[in-house]
Each structure stands twice: as C-alpha cells, then as structure tokens.
PDB file of N, CA and C in Angstrom:
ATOM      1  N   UNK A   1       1.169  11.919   5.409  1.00  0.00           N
ATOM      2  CA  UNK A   1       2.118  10.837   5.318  1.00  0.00           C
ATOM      3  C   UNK A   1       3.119  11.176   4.218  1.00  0.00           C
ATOM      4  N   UNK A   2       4.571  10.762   5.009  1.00  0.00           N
ATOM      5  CA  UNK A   2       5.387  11.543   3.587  1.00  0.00           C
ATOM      6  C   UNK A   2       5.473   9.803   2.585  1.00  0.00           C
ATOM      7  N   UNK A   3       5.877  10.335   1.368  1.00  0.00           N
ATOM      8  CA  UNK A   3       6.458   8.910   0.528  1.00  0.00           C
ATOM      9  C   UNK A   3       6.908   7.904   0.974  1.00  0.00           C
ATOM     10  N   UNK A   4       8.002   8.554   1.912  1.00  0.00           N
ATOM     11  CA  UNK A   4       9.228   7.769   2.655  1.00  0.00           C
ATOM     12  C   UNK A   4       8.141   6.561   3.607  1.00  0.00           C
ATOM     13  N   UNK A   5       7.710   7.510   4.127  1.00  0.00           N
ATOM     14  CA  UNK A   5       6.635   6.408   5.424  1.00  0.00           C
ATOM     15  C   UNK A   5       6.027   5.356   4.870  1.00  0.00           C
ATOM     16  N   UNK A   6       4.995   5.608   3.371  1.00  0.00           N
ATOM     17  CA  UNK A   6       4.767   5.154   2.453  1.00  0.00           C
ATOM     18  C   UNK A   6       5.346   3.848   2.056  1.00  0.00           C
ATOM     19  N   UNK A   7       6.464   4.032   2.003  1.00  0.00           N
ATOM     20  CA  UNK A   7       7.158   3.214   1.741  1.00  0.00           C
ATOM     21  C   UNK A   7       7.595   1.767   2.157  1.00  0.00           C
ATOM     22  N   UNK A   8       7.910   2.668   3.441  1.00  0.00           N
ATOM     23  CA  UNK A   8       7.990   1.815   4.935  1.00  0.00           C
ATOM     24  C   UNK A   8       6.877   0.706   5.063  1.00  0.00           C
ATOM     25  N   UNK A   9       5.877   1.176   5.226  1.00  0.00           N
ATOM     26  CA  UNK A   9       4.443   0.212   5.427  1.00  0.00           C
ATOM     27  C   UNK A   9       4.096  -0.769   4.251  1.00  0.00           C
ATOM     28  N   UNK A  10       4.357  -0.120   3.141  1.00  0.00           N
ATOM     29  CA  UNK A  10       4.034  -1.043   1.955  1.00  0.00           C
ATOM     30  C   UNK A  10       4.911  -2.417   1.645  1.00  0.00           C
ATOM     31  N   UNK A  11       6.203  -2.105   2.651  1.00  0.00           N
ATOM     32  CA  UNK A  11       7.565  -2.492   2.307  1.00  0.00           C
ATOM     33  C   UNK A  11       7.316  -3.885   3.636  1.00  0.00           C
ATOM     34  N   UNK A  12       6.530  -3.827   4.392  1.00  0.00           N
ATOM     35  CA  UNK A  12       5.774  -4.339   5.509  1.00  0.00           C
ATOM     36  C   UNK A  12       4.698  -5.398   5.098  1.00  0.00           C
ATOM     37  N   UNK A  13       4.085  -4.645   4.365  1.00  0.00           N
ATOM     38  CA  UNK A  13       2.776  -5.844   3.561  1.00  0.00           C
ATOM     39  C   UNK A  13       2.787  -6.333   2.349  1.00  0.00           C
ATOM     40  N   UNK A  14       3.957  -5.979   1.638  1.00  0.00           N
ATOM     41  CA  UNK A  14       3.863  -6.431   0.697  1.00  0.00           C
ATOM     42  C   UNK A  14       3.534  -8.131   0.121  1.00  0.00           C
ATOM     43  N   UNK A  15       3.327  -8.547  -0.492  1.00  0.00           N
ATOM     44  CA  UNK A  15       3.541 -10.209  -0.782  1.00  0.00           C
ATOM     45  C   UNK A  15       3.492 -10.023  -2.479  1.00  0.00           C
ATOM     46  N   UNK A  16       4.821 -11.574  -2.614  1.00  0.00           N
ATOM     47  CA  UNK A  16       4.836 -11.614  -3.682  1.00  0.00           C
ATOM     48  C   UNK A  16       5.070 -13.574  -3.935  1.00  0.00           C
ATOM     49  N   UNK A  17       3.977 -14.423  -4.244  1.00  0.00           N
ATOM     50  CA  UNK A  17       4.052 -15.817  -3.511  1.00  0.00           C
ATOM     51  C   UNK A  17       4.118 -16.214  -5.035  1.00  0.00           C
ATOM     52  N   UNK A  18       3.448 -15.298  -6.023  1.00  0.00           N
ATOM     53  CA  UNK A  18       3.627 -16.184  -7.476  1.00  0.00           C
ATOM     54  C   UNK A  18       3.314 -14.674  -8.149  1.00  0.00           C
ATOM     55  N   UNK A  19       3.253 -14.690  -9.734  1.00  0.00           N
ATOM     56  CA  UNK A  19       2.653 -13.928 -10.250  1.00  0.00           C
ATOM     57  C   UNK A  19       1.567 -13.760 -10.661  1.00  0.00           C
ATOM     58  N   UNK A  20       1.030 -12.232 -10.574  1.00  0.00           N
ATOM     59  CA  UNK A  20       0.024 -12.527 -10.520  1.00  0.00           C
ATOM     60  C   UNK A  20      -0.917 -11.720  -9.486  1.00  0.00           C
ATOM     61  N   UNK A  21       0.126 -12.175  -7.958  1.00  0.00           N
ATOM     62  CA  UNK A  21      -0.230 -12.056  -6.725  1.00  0.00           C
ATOM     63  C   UNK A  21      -0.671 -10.411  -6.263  1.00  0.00           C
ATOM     64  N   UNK A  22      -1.387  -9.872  -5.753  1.00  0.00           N
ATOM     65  CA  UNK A  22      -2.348  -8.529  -5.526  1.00  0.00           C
ATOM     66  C   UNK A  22      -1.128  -7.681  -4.861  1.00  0.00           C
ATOM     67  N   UNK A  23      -0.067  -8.325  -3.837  1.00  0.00           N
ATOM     68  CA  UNK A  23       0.426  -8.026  -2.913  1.00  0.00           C
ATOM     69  C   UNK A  23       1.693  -7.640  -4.010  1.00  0.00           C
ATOM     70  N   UNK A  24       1.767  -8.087  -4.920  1.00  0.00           N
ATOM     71  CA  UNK A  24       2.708  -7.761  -5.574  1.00  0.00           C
ATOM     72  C   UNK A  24       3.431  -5.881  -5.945  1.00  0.00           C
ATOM     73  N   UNK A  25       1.864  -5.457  -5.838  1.00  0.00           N
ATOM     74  CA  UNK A  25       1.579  -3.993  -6.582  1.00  0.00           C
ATOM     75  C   UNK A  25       2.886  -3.493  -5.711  1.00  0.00           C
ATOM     76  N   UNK A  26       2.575  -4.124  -3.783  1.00  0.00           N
ATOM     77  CA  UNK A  26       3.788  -2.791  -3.125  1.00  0.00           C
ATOM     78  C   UNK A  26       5.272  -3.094  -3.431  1.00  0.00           C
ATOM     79  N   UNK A  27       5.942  -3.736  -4.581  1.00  0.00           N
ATOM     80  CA  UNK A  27       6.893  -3.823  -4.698  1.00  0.00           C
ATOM     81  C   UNK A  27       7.407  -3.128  -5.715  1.00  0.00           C
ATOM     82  N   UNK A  28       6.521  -2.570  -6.565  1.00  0.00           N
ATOM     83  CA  UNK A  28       6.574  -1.658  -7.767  1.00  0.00           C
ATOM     84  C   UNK A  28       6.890   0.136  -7.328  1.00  0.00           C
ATOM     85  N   UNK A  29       7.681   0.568  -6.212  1.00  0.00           N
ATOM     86  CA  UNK A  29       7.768   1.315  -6.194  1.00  0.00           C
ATOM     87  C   UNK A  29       9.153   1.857  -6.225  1.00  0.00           C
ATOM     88  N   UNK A  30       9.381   3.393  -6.266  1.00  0.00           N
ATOM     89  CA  UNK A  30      10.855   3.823  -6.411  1.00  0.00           C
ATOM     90  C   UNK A  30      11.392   3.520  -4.894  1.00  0.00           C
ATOM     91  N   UNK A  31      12.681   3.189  -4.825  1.00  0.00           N
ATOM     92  CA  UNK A  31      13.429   3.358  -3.518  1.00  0.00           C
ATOM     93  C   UNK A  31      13.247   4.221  -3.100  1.00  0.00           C
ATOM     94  N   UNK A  32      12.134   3.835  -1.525  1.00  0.00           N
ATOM     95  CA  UNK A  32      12.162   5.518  -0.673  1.00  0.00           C
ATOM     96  C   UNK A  32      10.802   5.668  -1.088  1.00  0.00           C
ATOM     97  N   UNK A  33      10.382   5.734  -1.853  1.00  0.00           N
ATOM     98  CA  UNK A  33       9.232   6.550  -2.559  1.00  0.00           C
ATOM     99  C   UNK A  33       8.320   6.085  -2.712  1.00  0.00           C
ATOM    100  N   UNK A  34       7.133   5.791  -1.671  1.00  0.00           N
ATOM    101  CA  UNK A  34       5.887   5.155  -1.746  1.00  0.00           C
ATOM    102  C   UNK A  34       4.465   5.381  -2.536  1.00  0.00           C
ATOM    103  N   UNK A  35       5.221   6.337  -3.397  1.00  0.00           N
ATOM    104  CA  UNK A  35       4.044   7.210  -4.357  1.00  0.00           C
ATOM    105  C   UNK A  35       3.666   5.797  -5.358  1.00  0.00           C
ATOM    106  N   UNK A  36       2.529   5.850  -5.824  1.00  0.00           N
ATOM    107  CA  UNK A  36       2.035   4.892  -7.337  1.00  0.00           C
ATOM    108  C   UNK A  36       3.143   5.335  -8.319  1.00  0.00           C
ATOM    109  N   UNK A  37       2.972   4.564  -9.402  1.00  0.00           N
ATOM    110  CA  UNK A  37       3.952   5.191 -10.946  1.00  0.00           C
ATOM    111  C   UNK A  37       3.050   5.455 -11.749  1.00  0.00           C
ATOM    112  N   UNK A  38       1.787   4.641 -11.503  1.00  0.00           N
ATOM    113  CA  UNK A  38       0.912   5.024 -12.476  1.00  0.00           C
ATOM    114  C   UNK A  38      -0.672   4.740 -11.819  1.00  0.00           C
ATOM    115  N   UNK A  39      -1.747   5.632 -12.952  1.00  0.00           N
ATOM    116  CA  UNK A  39      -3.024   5.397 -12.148  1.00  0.00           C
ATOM    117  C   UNK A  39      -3.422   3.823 -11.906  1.00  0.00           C
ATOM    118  N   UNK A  40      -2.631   2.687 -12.938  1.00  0.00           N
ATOM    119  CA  UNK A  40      -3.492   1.385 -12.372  1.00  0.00           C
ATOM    120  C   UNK A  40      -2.753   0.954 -11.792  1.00  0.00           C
ATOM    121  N   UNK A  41      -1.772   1.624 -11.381  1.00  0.00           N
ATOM    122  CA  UNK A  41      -0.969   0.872  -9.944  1.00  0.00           C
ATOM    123  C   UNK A  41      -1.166   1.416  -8.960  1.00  0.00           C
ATOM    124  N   UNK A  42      -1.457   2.844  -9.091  1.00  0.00           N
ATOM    125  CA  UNK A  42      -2.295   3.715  -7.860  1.00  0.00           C
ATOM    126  C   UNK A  42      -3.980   2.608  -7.507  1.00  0.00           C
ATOM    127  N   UNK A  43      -4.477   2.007  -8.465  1.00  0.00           N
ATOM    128  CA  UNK A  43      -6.052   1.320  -8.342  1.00  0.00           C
ATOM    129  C   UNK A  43      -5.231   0.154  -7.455  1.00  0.00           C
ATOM    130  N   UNK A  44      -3.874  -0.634  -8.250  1.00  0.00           N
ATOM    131  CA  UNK A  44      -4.179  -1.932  -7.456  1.00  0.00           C
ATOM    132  C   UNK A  44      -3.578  -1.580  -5.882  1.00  0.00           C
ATOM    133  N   UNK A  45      -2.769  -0.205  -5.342  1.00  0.00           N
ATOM    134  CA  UNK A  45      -1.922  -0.191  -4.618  1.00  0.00           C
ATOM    135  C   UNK A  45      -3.289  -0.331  -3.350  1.00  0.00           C
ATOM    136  N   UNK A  46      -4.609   0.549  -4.088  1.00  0.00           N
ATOM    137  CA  UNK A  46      -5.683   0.976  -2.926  1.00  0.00           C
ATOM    138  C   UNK A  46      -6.376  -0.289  -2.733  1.00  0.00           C
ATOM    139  N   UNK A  47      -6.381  -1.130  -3.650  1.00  0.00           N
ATOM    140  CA  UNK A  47      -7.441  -2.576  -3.640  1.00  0.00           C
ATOM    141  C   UNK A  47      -6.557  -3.164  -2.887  1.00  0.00           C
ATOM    142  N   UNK A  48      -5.342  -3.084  -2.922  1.00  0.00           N
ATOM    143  CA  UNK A  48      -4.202  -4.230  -2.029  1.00  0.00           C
ATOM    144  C   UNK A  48      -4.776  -4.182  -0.175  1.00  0.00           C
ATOM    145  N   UNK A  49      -4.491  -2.293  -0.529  1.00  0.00           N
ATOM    146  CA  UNK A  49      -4.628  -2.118   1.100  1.00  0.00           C
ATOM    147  C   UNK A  49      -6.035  -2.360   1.596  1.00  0.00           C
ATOM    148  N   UNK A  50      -6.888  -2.035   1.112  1.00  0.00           N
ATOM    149  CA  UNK A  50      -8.293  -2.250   1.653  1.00  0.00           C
ATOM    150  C   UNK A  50      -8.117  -3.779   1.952  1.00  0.00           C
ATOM    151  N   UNK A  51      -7.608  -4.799   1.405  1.00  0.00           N
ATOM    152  CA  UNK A  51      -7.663  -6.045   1.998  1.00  0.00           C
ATOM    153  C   UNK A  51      -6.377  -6.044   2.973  1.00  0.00           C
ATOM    154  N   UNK A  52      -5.649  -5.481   2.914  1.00  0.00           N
ATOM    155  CA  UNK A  52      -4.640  -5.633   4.296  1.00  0.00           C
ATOM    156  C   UNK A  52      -5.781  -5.246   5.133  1.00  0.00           C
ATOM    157  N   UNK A  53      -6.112  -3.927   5.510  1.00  0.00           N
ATOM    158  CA  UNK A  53      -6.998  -3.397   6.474  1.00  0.00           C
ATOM    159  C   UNK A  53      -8.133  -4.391   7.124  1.00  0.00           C
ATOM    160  N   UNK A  54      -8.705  -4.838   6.064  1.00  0.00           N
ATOM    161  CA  UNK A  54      -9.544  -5.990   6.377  1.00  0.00           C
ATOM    162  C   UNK A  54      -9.010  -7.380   7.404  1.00  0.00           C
ATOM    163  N   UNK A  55      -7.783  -7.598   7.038  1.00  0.00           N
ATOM    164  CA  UNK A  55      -6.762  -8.158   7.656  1.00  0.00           C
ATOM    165  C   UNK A  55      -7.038  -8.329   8.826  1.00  0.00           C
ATOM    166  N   UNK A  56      -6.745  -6.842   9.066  1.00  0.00           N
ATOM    167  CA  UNK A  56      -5.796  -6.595  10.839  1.00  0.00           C
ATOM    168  C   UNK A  56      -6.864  -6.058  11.069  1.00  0.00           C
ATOM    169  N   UNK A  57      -8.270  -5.808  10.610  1.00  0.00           N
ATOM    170  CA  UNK A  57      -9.252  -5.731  11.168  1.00  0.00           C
ATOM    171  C   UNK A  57     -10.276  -7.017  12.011  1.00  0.00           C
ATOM    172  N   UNK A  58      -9.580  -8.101  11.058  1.00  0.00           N
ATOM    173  CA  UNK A  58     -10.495  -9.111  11.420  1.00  0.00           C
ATOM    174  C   UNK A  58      -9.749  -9.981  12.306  1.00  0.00           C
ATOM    175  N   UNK A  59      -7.982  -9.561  12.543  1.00  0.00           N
ATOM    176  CA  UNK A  59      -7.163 -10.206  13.737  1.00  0.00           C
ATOM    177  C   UNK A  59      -7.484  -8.794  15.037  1.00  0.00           C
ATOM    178  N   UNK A  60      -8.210  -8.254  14.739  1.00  0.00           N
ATOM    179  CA  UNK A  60      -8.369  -7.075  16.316  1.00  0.00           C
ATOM    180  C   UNK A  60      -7.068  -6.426  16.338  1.00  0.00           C
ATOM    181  N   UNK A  61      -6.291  -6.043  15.288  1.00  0.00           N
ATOM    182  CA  UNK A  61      -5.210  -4.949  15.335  1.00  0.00           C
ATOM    183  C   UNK A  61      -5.570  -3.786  14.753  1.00  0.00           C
ATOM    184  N   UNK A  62      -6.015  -2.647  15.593  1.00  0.00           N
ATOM    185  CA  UNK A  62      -6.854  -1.639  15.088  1.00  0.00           C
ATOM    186  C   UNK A  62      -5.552  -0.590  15.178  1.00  0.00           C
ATOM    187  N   UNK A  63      -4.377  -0.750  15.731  1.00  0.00           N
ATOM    188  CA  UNK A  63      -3.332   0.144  15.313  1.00  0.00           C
ATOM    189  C   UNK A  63      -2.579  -0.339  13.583  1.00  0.00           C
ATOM    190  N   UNK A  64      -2.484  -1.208  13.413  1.00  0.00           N
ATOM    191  CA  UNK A  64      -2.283  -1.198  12.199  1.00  0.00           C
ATOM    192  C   UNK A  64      -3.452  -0.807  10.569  1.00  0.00           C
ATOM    193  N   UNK A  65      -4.208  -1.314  11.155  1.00  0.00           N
ATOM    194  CA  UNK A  65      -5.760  -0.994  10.658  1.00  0.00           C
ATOM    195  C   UNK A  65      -5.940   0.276  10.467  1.00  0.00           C
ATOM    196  N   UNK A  66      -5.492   1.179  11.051  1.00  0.00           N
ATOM    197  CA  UNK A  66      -5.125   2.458  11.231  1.00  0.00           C
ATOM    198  C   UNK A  66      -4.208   2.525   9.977  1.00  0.00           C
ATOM    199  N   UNK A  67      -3.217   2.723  10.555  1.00  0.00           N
ATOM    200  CA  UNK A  67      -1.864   2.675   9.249  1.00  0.00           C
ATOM    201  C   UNK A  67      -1.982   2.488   8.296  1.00  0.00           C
ATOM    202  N   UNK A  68      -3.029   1.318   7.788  1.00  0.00           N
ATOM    203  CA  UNK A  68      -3.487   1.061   6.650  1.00  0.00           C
ATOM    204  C   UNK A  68      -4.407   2.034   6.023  1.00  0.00           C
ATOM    205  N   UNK A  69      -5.101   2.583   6.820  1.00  0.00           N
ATOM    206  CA  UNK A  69      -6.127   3.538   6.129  1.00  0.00           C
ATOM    207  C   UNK A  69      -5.425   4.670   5.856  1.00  0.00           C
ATOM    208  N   UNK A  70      -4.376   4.858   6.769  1.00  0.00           N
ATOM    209  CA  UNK A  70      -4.264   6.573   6.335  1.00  0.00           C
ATOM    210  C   UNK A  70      -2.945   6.130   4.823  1.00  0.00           C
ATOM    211  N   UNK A  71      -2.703   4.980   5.069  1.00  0.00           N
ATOM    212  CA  UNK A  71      -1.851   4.544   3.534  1.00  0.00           C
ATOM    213  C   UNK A  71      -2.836   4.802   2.627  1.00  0.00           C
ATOM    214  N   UNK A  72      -3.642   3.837   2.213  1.00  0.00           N
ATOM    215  CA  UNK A  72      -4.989   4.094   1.788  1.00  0.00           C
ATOM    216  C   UNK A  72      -5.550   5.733   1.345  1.00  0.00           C
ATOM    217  N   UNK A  73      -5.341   6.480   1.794  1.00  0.00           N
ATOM    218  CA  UNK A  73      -5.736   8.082   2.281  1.00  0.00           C
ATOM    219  C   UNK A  73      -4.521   8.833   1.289  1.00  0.00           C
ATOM    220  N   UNK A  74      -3.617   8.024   1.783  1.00  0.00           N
ATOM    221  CA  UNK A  74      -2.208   8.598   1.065  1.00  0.00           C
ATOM    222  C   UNK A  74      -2.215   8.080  -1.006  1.00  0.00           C
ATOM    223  N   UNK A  75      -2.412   6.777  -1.145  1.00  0.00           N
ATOM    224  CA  UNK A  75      -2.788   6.237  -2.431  1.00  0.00           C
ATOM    225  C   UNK A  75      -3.464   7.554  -2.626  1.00  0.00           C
ATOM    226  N   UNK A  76      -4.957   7.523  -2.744  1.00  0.00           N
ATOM    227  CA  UNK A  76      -6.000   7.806  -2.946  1.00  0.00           C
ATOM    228  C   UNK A  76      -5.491   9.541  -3.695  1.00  0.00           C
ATOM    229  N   UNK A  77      -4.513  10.285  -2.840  1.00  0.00           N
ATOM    230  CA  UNK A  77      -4.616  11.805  -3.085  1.00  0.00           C
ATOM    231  C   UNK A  77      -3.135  11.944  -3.460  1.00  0.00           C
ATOM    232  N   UNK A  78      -1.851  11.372  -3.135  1.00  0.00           N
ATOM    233  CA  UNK A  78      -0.617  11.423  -3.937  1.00  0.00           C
ATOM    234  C   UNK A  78      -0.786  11.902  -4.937  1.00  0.00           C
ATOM    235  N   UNK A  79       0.267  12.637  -5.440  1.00  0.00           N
ATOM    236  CA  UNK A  79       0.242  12.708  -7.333  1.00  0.00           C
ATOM    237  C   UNK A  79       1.464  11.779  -7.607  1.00  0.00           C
ATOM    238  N   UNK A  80       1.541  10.863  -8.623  1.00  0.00           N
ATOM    239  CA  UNK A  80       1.780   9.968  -9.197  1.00  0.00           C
ATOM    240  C   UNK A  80       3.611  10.390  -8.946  1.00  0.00           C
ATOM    241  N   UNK A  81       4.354   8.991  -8.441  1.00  0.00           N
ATOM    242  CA  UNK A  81       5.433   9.297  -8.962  1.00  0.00           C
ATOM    243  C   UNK A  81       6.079   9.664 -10.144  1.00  0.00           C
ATOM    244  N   UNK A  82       7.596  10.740 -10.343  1.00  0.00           N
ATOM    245  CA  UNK A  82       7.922  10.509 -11.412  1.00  0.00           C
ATOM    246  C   UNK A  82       9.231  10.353 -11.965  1.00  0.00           C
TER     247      UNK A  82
END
C-alpha cells in the first residue's frame, strides 16, 4: 500500500465529533501521506483501525474489512513520516 492510498482510506474513516475522539488520530497526517508522524500516533492510528475493522466486520462488509487490515498491515511496518 503506497502512503497516498493510505491516505485515501484514513481520509474515509476518519471521525472527529469532540476532542479527545480515537477517530481523530486519521486527521493528523501530511497531505497525501498516510504514514504516522510519530510512534504514538502510529499506536493510536492501529487501535483506530482495529475498531473500524470491527465495524464493517460486524455490518458484513468484508471488502472494506479487508482495506482495513491491509491499512492496519501498512501502520504496523511504515517507517514514520518525515
């Protein structure tokens, strides 16, 4: 998955309803660039998605559920934006 794609999807699930909010993390990124900035935004970016996944796992959307994991996959091994 490049950054860019990264981006795309996070740019998709993000939520931001107050502060505070988990969903917040996918808005913390560079334009374009779906990489973390840092390791505890790389932690909350992977805790975010594991509950998206859970999501669209538990509405029977196993193509997005998908997407989510290999985001997930992508967090996990990125090296940190810079």
């Amino acid at each position: 998955m490049t950054p860019s794609r990264a981006y795309i999807i996070a740019s998709q699930w993000g939520s931001y309803m107050h502060a505070g909010d988990p969903g917040a993390c996918f808005y913390g990124f560079r334009l374009d660039d779906g990489r973390p900035k840092s390791e505890e935004h790389r932690r909350s970016c992977i805790a975010y998605t594991e509950r998206c996944e859970h999501v669209a796992l538990s509405q029977g959307d196993k193509r997005d559920a998908g997407e989510l994991r290999r985001l997930r996959r992508f967090f996990e091994t990125t090296e940190l934006a810079t």
